[in-house]
C-alpha atoms as a PDB file:
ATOM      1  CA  UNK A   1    -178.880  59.472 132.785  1.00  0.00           C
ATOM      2  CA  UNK A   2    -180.493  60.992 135.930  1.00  0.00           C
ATOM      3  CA  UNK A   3    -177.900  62.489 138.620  1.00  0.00           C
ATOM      4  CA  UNK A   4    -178.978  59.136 140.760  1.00  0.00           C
ATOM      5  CA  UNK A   5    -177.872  56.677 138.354  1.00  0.00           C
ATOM      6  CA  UNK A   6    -174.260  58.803 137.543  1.00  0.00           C
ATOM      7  CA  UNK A   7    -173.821  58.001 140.876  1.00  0.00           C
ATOM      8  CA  UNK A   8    -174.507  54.660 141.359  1.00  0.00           C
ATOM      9  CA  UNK A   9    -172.399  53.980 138.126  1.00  0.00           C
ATOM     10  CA  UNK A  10    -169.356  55.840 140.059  1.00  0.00           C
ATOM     11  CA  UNK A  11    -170.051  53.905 143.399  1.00  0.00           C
ATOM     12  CA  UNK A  12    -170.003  50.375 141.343  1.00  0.00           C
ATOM     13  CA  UNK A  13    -166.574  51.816 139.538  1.00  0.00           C
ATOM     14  CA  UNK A  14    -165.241  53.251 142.748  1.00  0.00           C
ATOM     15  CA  UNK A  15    -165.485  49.920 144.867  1.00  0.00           C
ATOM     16  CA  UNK A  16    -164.541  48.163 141.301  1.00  0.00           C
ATOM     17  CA  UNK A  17    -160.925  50.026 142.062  1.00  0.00           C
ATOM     18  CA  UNK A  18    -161.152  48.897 145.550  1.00  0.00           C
ATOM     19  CA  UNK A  19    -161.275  45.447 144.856  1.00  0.00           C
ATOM     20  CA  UNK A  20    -158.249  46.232 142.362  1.00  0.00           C
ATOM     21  CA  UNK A  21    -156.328  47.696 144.841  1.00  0.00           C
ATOM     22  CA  UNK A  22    -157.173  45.230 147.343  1.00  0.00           C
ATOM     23  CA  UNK A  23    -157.441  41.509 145.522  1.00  0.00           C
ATOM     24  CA  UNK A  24    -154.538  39.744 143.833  1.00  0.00           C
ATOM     25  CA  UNK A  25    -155.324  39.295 140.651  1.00  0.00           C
ATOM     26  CA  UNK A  26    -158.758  40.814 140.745  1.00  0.00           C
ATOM     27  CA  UNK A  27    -160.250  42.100 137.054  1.00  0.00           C
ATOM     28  CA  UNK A  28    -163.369  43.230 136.687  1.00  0.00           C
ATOM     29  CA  UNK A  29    -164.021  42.899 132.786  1.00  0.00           C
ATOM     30  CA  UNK A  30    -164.434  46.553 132.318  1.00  0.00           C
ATOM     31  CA  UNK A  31    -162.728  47.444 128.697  1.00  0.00           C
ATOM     32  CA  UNK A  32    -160.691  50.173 128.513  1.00  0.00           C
ATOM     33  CA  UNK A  33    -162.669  51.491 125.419  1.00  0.00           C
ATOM     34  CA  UNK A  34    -162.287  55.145 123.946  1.00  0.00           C
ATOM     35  CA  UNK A  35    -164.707  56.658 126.371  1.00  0.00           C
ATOM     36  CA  UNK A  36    -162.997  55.698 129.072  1.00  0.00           C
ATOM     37  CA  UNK A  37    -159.649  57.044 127.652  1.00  0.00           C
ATOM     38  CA  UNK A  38    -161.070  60.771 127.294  1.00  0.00           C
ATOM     39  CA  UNK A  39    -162.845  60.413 130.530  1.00  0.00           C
ATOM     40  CA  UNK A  40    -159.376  59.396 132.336  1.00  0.00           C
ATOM     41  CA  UNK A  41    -157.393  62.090 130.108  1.00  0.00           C
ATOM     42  CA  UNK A  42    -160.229  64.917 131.220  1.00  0.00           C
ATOM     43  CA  UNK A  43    -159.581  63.946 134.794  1.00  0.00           C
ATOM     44  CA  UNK A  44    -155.737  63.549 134.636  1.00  0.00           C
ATOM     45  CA  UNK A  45    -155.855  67.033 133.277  1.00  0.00           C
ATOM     46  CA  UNK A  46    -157.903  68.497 136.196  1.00  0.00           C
ATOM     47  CA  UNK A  47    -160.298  70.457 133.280  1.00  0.00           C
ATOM     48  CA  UNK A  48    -163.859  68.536 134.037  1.00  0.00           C
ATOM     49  CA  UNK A  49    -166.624  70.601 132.286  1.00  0.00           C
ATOM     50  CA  UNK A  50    -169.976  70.452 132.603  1.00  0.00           C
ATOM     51  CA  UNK A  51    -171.850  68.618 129.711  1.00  0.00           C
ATOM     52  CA  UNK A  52    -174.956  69.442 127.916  1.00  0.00           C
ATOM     53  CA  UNK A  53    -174.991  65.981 126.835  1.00  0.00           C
ATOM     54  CA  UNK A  54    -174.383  62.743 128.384  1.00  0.00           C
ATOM     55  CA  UNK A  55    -171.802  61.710 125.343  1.00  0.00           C
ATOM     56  CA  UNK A  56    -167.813  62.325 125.503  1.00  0.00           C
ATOM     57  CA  UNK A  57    -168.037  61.726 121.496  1.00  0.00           C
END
């Protein structure tokens, strides 16, 4: 993906956690799949690296 489209995948997620911290109830359908896992374990951990490669694999 292009820098653009990164970020307009993190502006749909960030108002996606919005809504989840704002609406009762509120689920967006977004799996928690194995990608996201490592991506939430990289950022937990405070290490985010720059990839060659758009794949967390």
């Amino acid at each position: 993906m292009k820098s653009e489209d990164h970020r307009k995948v993190a502006q749909w997620h960030l108002k996606q956690a919005e809504l989840h911290d704002s609406v009762n109830g509120y689920a967006c359908g977004c799996p928690a799949d194995e990608q996201s896992a490592r991506i939430i374990k990289i950022v937990d951990s405070g290490a985010i690296e720059e990839e060659n490669e758009c794949s967390l694999a």
